[in-house]
C-alpha atoms as a PDB file:
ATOM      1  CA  UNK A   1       7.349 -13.804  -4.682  1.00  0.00           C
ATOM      2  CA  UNK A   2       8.068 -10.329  -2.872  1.00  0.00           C
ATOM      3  CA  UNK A   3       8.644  -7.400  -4.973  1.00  0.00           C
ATOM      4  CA  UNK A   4      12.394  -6.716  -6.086  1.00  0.00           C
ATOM      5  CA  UNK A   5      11.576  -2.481  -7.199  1.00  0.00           C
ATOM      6  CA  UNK A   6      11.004  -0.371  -5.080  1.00  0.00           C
ATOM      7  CA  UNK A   7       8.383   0.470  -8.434  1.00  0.00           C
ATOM      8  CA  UNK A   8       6.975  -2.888  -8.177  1.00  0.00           C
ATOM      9  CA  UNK A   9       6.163  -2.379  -4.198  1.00  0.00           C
ATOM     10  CA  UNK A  10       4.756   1.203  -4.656  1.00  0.00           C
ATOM     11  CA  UNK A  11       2.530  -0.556  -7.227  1.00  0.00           C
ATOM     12  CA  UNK A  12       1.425  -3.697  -4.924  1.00  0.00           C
ATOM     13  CA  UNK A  13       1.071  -0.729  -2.196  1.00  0.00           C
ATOM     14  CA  UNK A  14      -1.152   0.594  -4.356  1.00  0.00           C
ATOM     15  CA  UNK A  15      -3.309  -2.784  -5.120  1.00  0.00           C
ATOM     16  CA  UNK A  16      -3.284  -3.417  -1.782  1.00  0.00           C
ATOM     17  CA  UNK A  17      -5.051   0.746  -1.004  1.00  0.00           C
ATOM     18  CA  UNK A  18      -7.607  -0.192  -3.810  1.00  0.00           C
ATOM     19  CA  UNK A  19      -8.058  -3.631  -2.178  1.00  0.00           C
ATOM     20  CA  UNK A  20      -8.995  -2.176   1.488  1.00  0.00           C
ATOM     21  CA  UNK A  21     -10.915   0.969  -0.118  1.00  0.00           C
ATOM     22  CA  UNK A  22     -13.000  -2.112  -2.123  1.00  0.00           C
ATOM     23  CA  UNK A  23     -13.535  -3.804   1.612  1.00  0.00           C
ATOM     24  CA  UNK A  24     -14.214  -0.817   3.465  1.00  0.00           C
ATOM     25  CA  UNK A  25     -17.187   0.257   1.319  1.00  0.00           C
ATOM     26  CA  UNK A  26     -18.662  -3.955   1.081  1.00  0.00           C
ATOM     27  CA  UNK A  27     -18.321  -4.139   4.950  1.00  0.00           C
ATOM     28  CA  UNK A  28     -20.627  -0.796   4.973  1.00  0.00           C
ATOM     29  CA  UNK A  29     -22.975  -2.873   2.909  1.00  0.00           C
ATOM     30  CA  UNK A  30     -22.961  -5.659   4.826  1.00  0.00           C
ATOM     31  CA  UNK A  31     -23.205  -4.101   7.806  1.00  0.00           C
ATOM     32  CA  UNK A  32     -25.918  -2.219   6.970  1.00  0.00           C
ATOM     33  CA  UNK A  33     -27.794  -5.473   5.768  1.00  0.00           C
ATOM     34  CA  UNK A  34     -26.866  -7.271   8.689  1.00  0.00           C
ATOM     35  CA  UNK A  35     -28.757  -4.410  10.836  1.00  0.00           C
ATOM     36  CA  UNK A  36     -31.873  -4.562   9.076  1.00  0.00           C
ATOM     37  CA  UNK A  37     -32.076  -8.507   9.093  1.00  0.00           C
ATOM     38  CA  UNK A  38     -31.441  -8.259  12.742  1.00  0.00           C
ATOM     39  CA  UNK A  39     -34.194  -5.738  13.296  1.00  0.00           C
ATOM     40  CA  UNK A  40     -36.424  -7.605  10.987  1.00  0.00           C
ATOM     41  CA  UNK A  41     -35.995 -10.836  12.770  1.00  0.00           C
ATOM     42  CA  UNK A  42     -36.406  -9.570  16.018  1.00  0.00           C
ATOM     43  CA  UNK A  43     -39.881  -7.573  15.036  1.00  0.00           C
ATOM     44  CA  UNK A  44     -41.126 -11.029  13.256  1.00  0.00           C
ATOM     45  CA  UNK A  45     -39.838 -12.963  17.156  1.00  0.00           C
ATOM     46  CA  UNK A  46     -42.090 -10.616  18.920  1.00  0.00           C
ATOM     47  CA  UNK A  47     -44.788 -10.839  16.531  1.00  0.00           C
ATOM     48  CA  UNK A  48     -44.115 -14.401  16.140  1.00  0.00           C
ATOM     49  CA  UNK A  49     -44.281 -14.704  20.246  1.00  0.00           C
ATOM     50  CA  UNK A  50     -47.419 -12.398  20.834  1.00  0.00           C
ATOM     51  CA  UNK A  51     -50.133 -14.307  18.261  1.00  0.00           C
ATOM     52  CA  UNK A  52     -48.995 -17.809  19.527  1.00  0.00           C
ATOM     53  CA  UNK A  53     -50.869 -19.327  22.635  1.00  0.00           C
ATOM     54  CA  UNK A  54     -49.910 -21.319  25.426  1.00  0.00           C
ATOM     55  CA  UNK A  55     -47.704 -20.875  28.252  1.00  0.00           C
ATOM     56  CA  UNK A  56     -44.429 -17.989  28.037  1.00  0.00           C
ATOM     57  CA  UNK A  57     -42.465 -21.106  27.292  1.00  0.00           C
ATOM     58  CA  UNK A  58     -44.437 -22.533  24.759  1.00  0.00           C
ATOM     59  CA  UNK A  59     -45.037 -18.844  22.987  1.00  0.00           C
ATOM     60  CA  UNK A  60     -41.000 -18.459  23.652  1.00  0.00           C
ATOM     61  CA  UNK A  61     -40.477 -22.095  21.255  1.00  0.00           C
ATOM     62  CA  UNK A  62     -42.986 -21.443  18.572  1.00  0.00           C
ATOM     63  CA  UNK A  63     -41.614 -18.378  17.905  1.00  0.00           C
ATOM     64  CA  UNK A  64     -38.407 -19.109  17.913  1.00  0.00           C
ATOM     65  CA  UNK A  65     -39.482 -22.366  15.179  1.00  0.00           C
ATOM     66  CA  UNK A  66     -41.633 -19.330  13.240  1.00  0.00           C
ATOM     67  CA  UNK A  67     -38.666 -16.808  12.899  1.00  0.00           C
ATOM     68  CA  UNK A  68     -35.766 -19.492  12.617  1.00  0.00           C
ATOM     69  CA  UNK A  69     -35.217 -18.688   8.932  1.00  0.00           C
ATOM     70  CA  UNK A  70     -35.033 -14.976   9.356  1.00  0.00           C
ATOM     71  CA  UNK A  71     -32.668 -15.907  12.509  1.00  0.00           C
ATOM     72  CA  UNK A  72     -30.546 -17.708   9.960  1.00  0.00           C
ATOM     73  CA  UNK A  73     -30.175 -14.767   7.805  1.00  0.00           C
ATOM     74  CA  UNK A  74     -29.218 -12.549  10.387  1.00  0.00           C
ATOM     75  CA  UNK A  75     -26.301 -14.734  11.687  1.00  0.00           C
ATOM     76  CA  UNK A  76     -24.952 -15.424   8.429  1.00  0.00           C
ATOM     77  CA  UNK A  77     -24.770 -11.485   7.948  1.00  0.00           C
ATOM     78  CA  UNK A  78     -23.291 -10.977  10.757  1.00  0.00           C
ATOM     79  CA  UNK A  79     -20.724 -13.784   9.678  1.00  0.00           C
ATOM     80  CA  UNK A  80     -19.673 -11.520   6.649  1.00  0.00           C
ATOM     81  CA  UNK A  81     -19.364  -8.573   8.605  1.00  0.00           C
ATOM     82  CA  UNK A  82     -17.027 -10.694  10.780  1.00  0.00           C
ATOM     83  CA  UNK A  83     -15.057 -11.933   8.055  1.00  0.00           C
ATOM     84  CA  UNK A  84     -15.154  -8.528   6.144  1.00  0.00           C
ATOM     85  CA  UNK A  85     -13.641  -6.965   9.180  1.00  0.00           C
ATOM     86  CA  UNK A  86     -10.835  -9.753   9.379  1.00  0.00           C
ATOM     87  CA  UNK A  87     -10.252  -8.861   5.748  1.00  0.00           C
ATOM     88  CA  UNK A  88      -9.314  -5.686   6.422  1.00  0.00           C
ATOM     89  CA  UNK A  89      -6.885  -6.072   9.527  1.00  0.00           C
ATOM     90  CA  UNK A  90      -5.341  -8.789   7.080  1.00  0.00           C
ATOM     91  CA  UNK A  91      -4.867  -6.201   4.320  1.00  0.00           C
ATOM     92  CA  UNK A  92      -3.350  -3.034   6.638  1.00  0.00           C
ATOM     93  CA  UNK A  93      -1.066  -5.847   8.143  1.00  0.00           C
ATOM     94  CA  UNK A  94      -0.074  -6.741   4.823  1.00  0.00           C
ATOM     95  CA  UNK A  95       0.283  -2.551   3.319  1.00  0.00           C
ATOM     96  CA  UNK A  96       2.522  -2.318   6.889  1.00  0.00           C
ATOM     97  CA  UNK A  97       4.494  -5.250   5.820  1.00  0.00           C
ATOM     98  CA  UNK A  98       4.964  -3.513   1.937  1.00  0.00           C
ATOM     99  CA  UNK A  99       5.862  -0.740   3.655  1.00  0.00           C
ATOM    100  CA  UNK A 100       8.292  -1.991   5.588  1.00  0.00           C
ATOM    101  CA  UNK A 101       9.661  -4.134   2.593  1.00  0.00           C
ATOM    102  CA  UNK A 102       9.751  -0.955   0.356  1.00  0.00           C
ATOM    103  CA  UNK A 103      12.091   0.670   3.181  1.00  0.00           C
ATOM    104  CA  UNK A 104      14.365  -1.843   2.746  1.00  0.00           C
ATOM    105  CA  UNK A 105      14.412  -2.005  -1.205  1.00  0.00           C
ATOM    106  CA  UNK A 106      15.279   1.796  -0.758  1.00  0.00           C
ATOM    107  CA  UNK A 107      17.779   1.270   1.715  1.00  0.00           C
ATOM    108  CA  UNK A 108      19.613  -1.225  -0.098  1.00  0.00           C
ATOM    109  CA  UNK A 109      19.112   0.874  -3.500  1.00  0.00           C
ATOM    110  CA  UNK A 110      20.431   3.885  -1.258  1.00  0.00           C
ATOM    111  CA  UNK A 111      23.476   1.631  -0.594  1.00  0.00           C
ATOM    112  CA  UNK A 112      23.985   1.045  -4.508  1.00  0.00           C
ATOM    113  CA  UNK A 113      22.428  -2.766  -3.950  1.00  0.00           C
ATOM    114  CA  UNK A 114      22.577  -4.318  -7.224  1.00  0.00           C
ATOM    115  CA  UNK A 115      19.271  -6.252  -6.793  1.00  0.00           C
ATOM    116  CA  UNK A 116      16.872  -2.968  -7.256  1.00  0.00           C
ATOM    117  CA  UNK A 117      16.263   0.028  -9.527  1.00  0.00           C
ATOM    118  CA  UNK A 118      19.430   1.664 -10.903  1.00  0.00           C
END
């Protein structure tokens, strides 16, 4: 249900500020995180492809079954980086739309509307 105040959409503008601020500093996290499993999994491929044997192929596949776990890891952090950054297009689309609602509430309250704030 959408906000009939123009008090209760400052306050769900404000939820919504806390929300992204709370977003903003995870996907810093995450992103960081994500880096380091990236550069850790690529180190352990190159390791991993160096101390095996066999033709550039062969040394290409058993690293790439050696490091798969670390691979993992740094896909799925890159996932939440992904989906952290959707997050937060979603939540400035939706503090755009509460703006634009809250116009309206004070236009209509401007107006002497009987649905808002006296």
């Amino acid at each position: 249900m959408a906000p009939a105040t123009a008090t209760e959409v400052a306050l769900n503008l404000a939820r919504l500020a806390r929300d992204l601020d709370q977003t903003v500093r995870a996907l810093e996290t995450a992103d960081r995180d994500a880096t380091e499993k990236r550069a850790a999994f690529d180190l352990a491929f190159s390791r991993a492809f160096l101390a095996a044997e066999g033709s550039v192929d062969r040394r290409k596949h058993e690293a790439v079954v050696a490091t798969h776990q670390q691979r993992l890891e740094a896909d799925v952090a890159d996932a939440l980086v992904r989906h952290l950054r959707r997050r937060i297009d979603a939540t400035k689309v939706r503090i755009d739309v509460g703006r634009s609602y809250g116009a309206a509430v004070r236009a209509e309250l401007a107006l002497g509307g009987q649905d808002g704030e006296p």
